[in-house]
Every structure is written in C-alpha cells, then in structure tokens.
Protein backbone atom coordinates (compact mmCIF):
# COMPACT_ATOMS: atom_id res chain seq x y z
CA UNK A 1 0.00 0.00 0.00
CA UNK A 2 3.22 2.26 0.63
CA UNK A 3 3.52 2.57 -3.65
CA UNK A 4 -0.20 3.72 -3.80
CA UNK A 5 0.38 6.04 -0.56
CA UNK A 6 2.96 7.94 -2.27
CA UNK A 7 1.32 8.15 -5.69
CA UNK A 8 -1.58 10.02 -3.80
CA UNK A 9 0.65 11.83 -2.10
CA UNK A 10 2.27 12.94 -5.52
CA UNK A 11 -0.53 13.69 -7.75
CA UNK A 12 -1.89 15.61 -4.30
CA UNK A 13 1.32 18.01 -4.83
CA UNK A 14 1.45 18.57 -8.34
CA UNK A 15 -2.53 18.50 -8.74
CA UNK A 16 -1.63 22.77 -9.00
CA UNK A 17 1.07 22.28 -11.54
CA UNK A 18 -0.81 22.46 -14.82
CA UNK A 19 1.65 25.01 -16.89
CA UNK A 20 4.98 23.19 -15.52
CA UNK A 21 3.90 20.01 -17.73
CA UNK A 22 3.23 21.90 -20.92
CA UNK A 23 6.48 21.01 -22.78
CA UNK A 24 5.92 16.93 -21.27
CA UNK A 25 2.41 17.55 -22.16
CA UNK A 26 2.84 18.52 -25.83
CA UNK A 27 5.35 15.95 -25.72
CA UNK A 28 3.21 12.63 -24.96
CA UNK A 29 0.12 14.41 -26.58
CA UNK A 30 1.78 14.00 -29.98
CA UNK A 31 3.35 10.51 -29.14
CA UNK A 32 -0.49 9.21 -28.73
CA UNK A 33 -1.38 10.66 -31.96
CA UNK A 34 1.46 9.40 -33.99
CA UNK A 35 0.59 6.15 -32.34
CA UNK A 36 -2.73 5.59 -33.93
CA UNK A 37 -2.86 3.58 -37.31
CA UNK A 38 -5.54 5.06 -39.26
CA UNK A 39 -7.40 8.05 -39.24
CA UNK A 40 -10.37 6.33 -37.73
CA UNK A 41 -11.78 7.40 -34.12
CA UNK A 42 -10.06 4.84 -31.78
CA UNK A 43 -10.24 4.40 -27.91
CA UNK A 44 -7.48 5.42 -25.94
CA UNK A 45 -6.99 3.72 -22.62
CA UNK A 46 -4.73 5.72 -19.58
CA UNK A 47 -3.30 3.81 -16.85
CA UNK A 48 -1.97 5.71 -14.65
CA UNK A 49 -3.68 8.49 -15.38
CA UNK A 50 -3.21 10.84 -12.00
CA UNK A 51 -4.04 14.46 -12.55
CA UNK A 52 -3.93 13.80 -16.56
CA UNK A 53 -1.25 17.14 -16.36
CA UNK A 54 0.33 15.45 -19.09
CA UNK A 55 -2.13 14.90 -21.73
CA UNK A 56 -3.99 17.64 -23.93
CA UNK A 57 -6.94 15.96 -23.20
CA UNK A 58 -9.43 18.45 -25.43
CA UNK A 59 -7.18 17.83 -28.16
CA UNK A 60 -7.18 14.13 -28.16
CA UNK A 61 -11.17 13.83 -27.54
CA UNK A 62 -10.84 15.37 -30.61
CA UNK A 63 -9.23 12.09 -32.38
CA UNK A 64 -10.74 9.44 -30.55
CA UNK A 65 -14.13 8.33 -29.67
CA UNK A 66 -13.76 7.35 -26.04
CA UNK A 67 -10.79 8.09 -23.45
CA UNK A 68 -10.73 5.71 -20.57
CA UNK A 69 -8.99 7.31 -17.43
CA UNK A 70 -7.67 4.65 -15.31
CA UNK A 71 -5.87 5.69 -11.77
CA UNK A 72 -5.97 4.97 -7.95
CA UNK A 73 -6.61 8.10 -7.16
CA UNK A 74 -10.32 9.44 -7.11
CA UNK A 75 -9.32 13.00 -6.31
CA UNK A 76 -7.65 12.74 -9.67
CA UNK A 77 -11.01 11.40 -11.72
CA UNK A 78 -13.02 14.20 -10.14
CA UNK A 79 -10.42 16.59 -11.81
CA UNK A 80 -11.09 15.08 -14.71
CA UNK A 81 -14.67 15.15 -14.52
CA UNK A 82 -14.40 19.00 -13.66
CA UNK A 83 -12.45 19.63 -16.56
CA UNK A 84 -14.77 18.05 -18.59
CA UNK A 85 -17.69 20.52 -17.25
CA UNK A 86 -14.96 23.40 -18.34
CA UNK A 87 -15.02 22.04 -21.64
CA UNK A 88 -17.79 20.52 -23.49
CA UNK A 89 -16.72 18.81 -26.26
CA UNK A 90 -14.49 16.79 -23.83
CA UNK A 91 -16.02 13.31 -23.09
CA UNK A 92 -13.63 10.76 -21.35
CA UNK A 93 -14.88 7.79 -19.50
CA UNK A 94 -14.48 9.23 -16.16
CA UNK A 95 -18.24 9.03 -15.43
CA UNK A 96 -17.60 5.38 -15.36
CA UNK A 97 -14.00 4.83 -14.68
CA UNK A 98 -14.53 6.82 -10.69
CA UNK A 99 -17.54 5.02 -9.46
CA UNK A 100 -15.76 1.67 -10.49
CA UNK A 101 -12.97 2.50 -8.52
CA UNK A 102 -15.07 3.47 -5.26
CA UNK A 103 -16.83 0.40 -5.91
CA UNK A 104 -13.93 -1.93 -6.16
CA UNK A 105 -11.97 -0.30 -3.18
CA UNK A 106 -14.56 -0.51 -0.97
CA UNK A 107 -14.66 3.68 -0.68
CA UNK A 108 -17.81 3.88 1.22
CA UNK A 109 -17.89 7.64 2.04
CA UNK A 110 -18.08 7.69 -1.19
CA UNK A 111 -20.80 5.61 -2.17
CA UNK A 112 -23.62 8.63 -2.99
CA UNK A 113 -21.01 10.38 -5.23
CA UNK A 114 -20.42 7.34 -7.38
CA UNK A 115 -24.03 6.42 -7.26
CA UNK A 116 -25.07 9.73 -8.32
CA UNK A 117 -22.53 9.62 -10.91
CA UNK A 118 -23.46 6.37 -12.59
CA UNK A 119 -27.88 7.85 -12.70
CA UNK A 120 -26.69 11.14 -14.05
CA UNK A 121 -24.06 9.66 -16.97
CA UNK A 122 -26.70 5.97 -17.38
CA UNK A 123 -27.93 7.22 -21.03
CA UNK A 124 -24.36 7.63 -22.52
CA UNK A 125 -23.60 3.49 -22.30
CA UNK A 126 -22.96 2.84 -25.29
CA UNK A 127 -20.94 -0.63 -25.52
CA UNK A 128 -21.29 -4.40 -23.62
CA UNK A 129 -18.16 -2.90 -21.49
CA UNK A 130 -20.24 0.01 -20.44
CA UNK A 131 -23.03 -1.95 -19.27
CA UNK A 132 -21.05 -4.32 -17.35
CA UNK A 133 -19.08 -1.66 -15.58
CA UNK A 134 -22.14 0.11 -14.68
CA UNK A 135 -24.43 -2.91 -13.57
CA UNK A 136 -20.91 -4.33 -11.32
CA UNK A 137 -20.08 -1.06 -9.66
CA UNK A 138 -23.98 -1.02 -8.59
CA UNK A 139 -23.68 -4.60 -7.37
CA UNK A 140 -20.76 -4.31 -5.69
CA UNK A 141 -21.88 -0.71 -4.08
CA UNK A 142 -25.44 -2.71 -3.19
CA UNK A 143 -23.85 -5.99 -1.47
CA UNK A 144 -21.51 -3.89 0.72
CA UNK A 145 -24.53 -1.83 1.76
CA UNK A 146 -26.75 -4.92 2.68
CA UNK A 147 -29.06 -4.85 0.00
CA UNK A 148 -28.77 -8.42 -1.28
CA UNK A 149 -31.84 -8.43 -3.67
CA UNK A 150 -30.65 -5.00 -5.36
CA UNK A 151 -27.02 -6.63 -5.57
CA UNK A 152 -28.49 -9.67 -7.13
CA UNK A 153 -30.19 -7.78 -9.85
CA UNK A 154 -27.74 -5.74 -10.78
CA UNK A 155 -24.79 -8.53 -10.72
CA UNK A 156 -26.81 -10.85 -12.61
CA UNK A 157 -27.21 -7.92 -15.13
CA UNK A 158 -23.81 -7.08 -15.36
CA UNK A 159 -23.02 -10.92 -16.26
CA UNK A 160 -25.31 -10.77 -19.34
CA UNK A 161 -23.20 -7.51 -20.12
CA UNK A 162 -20.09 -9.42 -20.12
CA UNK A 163 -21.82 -12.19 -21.88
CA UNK A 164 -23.41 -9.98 -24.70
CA UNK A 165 -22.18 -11.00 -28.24
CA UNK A 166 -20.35 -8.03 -29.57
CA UNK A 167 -20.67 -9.08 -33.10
CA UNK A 168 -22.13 -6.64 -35.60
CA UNK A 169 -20.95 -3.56 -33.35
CA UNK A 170 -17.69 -1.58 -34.86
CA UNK A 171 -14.34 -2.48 -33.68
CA UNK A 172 -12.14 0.10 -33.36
CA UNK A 173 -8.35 0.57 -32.73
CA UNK A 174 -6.85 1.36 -29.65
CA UNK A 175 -4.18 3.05 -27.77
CA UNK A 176 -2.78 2.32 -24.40
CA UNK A 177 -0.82 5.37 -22.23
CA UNK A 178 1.14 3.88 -19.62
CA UNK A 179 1.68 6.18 -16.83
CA UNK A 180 3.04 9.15 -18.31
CA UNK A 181 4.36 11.40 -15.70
CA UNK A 182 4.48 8.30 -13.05
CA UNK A 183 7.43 7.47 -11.14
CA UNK A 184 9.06 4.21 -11.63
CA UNK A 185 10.51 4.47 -7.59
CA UNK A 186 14.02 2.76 -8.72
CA UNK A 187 12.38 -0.10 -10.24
CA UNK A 188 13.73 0.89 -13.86
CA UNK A 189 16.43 2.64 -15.49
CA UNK A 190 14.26 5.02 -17.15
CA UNK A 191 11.00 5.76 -18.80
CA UNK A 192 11.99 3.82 -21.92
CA UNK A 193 13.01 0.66 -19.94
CA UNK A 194 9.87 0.59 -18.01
CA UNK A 195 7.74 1.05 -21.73
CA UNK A 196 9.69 -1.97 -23.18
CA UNK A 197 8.97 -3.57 -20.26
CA UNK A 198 5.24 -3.22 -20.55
CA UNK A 199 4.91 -3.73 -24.03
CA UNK A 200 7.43 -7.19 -23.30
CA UNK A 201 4.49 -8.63 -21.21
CA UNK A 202 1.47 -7.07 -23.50
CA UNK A 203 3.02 -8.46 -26.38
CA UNK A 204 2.93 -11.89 -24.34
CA UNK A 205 -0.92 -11.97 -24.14
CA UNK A 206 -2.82 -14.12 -25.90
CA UNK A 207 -4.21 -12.25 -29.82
CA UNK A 208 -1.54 -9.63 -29.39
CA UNK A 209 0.54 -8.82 -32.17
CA UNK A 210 3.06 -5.79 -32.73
CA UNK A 211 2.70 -3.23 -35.49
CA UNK A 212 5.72 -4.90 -37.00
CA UNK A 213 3.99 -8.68 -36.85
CA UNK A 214 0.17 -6.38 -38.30
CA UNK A 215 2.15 -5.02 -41.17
C-alpha cells in the first residue's frame, strides 16, 4: 500500500502544476497521436492516469471516440470530470471509470457520489463494457450496503453484459498510455526501460501482435 500512498501523495502536490507540464504535455500528446494507425476514431486507454497534467486531453477527444482514465486516485477522476464541465466537447470515461474505482476499493464515504454519478451519466452506455461496468459497480456498491436483492439484480445484469455477443458492433483501434508522468521508484532505469517492459508482457498476451507482426 506504501507505492499507492505515495502516488496520492504525488498527484496531491502537483494536482496545482498544470503550466509546468506543458512542454511533457505537448510531448506525450503528440506521441499518442502518432501512435494511432488510421485516421479512424479509436479508444485510448490511460493507466496511470493521475491528474492527466500530461495529456492535452481536449485535443485528443478530438481524435478518438472514447478516453478511458484509469488511476488509484479518485481525487484525480473528479479533476477530470471538472475539466470536462470546463469544456464541453471533452467526453472521457471518467463518469464510469470513478464510481468503479469506489466500488472496487470498498470507498464507502463515497458511495452517494459514485451512485449519483453512474444515474446522471446511465444514457451515454454505449458498448457491452459500459453496461457491465455500470451494472458491477452497482452490485458491488449494493452488497456492501446490505441490500442483497438489489445486488443480485444488478450482478446478474452485469453478467449478461459481459456475456453480450459483440458481433455486428464496430471495432475500433486502440491506444494504451502507460503512466506518463508516473514514477518508476528505482524499479527501472528510465521511462523507456519501463515502456519496453510493458509492451514485453502485453506483447505476451494471448491475440496480441506488434505493429511490426500487423504489417
């Protein structure tokens, strides 16, 4: 718990530091862009995404059809949901991706924020994903609060979600950021190490292929 202790405690002290990233910012903006294959609205996926000071986030909603913000750190999401208020044409996942992670960890101070989140945000599901995400993090929210028969409803309807034949819907390419302003804490030479690293083990999985291998 130490690692995710000081990654809170990190995207806590920089959460201010918006104009210090904009040279890193440009920087990794453009490296997700160059990383797509077609011109074609893709999904991009952000793990580790902390306060997202590093990614032009307007700018990519721009080029891809859903951004998935993936982080530890629900201060973080809410930034990102407040951002998205400041600008309208901005549409990441966050909606989704912050009630999950209450859900998950068990956050239940939290509980009325991410069930108010998931009623307000229900009509833009779009995908089998969506659904599933939505239906679990009401399940899970509904067992811990000892409401059995609304858990069971909404857990058995989150298993049809992941069951649901995706065939027919549009498949569409996408991009994964791995933590782009995180600290390694020693665990890697640098940046680059810790990317070849990542994409050792992705490449690993099961219907992966590299660019190389596609072409």
């Amino acid at each position: 718990m130490w690692l995710i202790d000081e990654q809170l405690q990190a995207n806590q002290s920089t959460r201010a530091s918006f104009d210090a990233y904009r040279e890193h910012r440009e920087h990794t903006t453009r490296l997700a862009l160059e990383s797509r294959r077609t011109e074609e609205p893709g999904t991009l996926c952000v793990l580790g995404a902390g306060n997202c000071l590093d990614l032009d986030l307007p700018r990519l909603a721009r080029h891809f059809s859903a951004i998935h913000l993936v982080d530890v750190d629900q201060a973080a999401l809410e930034a990102a949901l407040a951002r998205e208020a400041a600008f309208p044409n901005l549409r990441t996942q966050a909606y989704l991706d912050l009630p999950y992670l209450i859900a998950t960890r068990g956050l239940r101070q939290l509980y009325d924020r991410a069930l108010t989140l998931l009623h307000a945000h229900e009509g833009r599901l779009m995908f089998p994903v969506d659904h599933f995400r939505w239906q679990a993090a009401r399940a899970l929210i509904a067992a811990d609060s000892e409401e059995p028969g609304v858990a069971k409803v909404h857990a058995e309807r989150a298993l049809a979600a992941a069951a649901r034949d995706s065939a027919g819907e549009r498949t569409e390419e996408a991009v994964v950021l791995l933590s782009p302003a995180c600290a390694s804490y020693d665990q890697f030479q640098n940046f680059e190490r810790r990317g070849d690293a990542f994409r050792t083990l992705v490449l690993q999985l099961d219907g992966i292929t590299s660019r190389e291998e596609a072409a």
